[in-house]
C-alpha atoms as a PDB file:
ATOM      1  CA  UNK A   1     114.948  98.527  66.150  1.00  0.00           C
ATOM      2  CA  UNK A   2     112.573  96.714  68.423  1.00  0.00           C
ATOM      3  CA  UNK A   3     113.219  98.946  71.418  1.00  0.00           C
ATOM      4  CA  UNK A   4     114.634  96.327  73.729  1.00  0.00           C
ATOM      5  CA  UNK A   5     117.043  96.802  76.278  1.00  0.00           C
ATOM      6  CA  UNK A   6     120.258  95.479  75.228  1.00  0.00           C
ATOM      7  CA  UNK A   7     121.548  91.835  76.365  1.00  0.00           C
ATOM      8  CA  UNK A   8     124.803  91.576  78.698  1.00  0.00           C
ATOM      9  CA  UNK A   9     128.090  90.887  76.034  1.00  0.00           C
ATOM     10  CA  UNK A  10     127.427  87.075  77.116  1.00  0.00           C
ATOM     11  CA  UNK A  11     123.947  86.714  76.017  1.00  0.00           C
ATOM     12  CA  UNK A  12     124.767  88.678  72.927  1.00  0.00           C
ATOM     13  CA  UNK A  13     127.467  86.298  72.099  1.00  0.00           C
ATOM     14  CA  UNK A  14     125.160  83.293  72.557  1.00  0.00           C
ATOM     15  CA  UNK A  15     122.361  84.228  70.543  1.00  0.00           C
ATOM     16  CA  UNK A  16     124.859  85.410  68.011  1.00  0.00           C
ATOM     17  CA  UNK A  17     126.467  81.400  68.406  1.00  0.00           C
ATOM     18  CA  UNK A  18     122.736  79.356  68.431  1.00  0.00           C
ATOM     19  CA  UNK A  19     121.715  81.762  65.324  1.00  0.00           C
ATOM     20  CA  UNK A  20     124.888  81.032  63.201  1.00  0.00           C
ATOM     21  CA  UNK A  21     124.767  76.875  64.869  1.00  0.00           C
ATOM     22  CA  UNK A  22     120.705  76.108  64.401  1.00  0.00           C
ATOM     23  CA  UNK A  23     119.856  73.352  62.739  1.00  0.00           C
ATOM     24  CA  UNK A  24     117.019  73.541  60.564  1.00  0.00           C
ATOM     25  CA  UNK A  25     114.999  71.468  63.027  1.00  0.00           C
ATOM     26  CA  UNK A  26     115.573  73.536  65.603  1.00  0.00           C
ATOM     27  CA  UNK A  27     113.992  76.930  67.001  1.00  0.00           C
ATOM     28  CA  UNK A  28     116.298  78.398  69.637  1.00  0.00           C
ATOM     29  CA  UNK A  29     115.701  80.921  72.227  1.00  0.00           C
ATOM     30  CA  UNK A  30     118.004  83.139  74.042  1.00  0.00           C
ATOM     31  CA  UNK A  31     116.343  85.680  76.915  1.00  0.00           C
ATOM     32  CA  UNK A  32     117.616  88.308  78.833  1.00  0.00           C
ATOM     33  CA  UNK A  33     115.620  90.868  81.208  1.00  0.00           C
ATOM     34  CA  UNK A  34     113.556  92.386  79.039  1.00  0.00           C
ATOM     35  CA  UNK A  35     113.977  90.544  75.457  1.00  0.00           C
ATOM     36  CA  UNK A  36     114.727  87.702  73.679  1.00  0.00           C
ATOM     37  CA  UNK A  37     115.392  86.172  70.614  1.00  0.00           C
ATOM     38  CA  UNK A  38     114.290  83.374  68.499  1.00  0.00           C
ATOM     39  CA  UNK A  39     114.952  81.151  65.485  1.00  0.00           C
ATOM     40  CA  UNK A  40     113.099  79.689  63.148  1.00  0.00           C
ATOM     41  CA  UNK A  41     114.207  78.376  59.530  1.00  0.00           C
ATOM     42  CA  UNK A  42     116.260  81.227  58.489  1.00  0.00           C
ATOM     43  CA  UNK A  43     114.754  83.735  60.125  1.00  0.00           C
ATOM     44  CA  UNK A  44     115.273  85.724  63.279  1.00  0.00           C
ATOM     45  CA  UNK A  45     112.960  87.465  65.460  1.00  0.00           C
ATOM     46  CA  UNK A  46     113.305  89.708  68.484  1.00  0.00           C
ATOM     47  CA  UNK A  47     110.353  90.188  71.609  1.00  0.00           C
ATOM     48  CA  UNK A  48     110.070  91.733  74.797  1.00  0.00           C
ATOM     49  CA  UNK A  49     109.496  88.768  76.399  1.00  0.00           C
ATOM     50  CA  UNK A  50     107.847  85.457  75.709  1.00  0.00           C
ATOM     51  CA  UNK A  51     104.973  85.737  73.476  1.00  0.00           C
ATOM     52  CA  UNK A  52     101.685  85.922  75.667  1.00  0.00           C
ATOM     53  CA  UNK A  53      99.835  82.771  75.976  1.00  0.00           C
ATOM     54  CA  UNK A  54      96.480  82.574  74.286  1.00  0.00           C
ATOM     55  CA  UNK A  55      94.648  80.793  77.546  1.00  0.00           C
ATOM     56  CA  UNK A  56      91.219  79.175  76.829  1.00  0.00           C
ATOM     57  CA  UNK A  57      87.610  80.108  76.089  1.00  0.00           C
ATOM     58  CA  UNK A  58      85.326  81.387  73.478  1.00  0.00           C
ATOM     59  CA  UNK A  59      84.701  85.438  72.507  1.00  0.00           C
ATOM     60  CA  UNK A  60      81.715  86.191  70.427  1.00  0.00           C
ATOM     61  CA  UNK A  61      82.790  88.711  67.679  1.00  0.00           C
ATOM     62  CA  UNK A  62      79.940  90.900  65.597  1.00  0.00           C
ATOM     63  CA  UNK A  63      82.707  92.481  62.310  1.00  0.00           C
ATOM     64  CA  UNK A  64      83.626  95.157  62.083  1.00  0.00           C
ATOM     65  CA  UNK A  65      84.178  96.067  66.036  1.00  0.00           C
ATOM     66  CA  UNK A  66      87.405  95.550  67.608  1.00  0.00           C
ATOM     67  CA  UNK A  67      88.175  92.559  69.932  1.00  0.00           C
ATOM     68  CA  UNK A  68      90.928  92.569  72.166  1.00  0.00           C
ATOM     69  CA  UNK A  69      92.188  89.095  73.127  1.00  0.00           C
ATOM     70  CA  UNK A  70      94.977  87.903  75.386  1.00  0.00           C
ATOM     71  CA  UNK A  71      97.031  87.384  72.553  1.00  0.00           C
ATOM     72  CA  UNK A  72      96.489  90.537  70.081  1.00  0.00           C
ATOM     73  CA  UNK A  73      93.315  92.788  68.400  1.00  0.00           C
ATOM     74  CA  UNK A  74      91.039  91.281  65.808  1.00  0.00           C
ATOM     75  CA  UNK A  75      89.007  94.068  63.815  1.00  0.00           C
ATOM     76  CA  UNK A  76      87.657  93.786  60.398  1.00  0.00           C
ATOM     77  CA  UNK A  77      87.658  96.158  57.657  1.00  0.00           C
ATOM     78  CA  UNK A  78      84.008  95.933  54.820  1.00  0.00           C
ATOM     79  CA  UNK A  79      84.412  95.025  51.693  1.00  0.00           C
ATOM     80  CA  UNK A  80      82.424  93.789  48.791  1.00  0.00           C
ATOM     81  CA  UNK A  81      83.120  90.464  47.024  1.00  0.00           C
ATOM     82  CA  UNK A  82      85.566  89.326  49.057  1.00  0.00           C
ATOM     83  CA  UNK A  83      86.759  88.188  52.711  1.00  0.00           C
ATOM     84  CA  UNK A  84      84.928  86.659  55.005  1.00  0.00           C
ATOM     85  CA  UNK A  85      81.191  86.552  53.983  1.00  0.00           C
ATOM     86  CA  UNK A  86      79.344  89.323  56.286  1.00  0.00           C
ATOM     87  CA  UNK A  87      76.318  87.720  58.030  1.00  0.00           C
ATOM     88  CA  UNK A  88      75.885  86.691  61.947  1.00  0.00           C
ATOM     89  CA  UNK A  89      78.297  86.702  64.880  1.00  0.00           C
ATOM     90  CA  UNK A  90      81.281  85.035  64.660  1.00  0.00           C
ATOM     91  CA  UNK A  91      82.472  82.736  67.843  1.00  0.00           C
ATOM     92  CA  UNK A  92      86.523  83.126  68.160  1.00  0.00           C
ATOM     93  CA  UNK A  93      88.648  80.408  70.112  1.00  0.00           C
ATOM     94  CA  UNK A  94      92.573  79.408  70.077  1.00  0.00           C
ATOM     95  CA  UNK A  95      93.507  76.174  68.268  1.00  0.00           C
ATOM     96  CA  UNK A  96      92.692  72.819  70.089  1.00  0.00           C
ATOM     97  CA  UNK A  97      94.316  70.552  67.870  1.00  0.00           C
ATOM     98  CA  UNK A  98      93.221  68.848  65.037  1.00  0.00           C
ATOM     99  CA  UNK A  99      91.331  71.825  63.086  1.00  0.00           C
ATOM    100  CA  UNK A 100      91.038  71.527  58.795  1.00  0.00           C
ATOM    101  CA  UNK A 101      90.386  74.578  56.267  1.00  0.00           C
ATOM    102  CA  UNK A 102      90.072  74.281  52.957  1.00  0.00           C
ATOM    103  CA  UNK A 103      91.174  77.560  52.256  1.00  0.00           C
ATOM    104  CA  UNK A 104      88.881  79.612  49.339  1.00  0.00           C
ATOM    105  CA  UNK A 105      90.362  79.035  45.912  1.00  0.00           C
ATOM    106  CA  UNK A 106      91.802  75.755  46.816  1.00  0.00           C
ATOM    107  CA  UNK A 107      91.056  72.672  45.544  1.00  0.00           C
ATOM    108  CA  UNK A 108      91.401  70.001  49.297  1.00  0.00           C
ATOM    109  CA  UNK A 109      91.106  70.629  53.048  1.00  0.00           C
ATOM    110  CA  UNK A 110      94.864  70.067  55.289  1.00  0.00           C
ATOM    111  CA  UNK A 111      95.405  70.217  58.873  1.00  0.00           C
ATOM    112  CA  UNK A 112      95.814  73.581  60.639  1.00  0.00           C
ATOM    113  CA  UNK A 113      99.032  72.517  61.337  1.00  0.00           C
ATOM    114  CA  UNK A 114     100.053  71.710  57.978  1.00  0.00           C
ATOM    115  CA  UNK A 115      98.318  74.903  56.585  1.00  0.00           C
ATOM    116  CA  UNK A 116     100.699  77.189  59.049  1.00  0.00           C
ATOM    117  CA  UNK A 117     103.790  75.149  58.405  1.00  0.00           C
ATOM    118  CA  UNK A 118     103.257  76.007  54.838  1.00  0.00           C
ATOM    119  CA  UNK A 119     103.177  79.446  55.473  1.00  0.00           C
ATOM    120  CA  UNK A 120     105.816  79.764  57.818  1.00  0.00           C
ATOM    121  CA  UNK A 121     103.920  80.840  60.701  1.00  0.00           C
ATOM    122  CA  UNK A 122     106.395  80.949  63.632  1.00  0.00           C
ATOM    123  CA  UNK A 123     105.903  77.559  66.121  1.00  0.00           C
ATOM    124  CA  UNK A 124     105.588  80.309  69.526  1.00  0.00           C
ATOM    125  CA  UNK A 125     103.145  81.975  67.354  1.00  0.00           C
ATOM    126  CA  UNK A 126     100.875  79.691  66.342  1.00  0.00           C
ATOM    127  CA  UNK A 127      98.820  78.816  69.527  1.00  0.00           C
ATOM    128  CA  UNK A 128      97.340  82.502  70.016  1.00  0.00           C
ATOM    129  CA  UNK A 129      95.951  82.640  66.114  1.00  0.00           C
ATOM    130  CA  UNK A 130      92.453  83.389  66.689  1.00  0.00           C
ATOM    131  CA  UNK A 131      90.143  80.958  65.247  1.00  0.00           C
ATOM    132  CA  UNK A 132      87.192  82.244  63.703  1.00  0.00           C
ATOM    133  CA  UNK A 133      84.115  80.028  63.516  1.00  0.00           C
ATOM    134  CA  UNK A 134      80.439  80.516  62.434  1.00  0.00           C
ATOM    135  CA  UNK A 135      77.352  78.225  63.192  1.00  0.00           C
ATOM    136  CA  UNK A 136      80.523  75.730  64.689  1.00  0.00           C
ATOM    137  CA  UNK A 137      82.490  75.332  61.085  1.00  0.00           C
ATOM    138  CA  UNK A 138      85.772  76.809  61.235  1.00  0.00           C
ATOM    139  CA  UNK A 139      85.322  79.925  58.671  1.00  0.00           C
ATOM    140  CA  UNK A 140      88.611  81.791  58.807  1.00  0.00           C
ATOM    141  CA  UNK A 141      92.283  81.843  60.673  1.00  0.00           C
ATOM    142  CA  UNK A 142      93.312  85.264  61.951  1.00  0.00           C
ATOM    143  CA  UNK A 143      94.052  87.230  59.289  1.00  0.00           C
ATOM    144  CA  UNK A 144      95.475  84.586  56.760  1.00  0.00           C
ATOM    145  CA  UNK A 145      92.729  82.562  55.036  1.00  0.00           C
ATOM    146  CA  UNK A 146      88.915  82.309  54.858  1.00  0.00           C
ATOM    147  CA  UNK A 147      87.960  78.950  54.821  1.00  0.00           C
ATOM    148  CA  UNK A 148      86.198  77.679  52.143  1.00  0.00           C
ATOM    149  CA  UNK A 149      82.231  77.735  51.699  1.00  0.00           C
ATOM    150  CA  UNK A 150      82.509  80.827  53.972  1.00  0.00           C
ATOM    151  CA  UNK A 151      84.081  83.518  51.669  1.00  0.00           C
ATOM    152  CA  UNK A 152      82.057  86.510  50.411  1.00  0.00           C
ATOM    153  CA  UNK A 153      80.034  86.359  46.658  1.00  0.00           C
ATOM    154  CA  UNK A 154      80.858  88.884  44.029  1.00  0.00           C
ATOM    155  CA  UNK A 155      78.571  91.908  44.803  1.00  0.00           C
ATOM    156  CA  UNK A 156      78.132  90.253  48.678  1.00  0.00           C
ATOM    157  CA  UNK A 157      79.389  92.547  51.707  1.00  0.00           C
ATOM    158  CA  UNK A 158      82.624  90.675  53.317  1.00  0.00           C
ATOM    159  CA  UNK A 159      84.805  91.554  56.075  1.00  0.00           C
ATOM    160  CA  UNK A 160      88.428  91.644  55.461  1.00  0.00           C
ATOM    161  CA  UNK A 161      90.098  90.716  58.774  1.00  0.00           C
ATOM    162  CA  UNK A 162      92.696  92.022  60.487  1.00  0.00           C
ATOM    163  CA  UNK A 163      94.934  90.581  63.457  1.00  0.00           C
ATOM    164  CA  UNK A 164      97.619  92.558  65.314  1.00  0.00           C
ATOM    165  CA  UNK A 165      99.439  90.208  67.353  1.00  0.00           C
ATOM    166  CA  UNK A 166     100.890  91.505  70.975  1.00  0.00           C
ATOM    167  CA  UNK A 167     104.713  90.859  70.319  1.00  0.00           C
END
């Protein structure tokens, strides 16, 4: 379904093995020329290679335009009362360590890390989430929250992002 070339009987069979054997502790990875395949929790997913890594640095993004990053396409769709409040550029960076939302609508801040655990966000994947900051307060992650204090109003203009990841 993925259009990858199709592993060697061998690598087929091992995948098959680690995906029946993982423990829930553990992610493995089978690769083969063109592909490979990884585990996490109980699900499965299939690549063309090793997800691209996110690198280092700072883009300035003005919503709605799309921005291309080493690691997928950001773009933002307009809305009204909701998303990500629409006002000023927004500086985007990969995740350093250490980073806290409070995610609109809930009640405490958590750790990044914690936040993506919760929602099952693949370990491989988690690195190239764009980070979306304005005026250096972390205001939304990729596609998945809007951090609190930055969401829009009822009646305000918002941007409702979007994030394509290159898998």
């Amino acid at each position: 379904l993925q259009g990858l070339p199709v592993p060697g009987r061998a690598r087929l069979l091992e995948a098959d093995r680690q995906v029946r054997s993982a423990a829930p502790d553990r992610h493995p990875r089978v690769g083969w020329p063109g592909g490979e395949v990884r585990v996490q929790g109980d699900d499965v997913f299939a690549f063309r290679g090793p997800p691209p890594a996110p690198g280092s640095g700072a883009w300035c993004w003005q919503p709605p335009a799309a921005l291309t990053l080493p690691t997928g396409r950001l773009w933002a769709e307009p809305v009204t009362g909701s998303g990500l409040r629409a006002c000023s550029p927004l500086t985007v960076c990969f995740r350093r360590g250490g980073e806290r939302c409070r995610p609109a609508g809930r009640s405490r801040s958590q750790t990044l890390k914690r936040l993506l655990q919760e929602r099952r966000v693949p370990a491989w994947a988690r690195p190239g989430l764009p980070l979306l900051y304005r005026d250096g307060a972390l205001a939304g992650v990729a596609d998945l929250w809007v951090c609190a204090g930055h969401e829009a109003a009822a009646g305000e203009p918002g941007w409702r992002v979007r994030w394509a990841p290159n898998l």
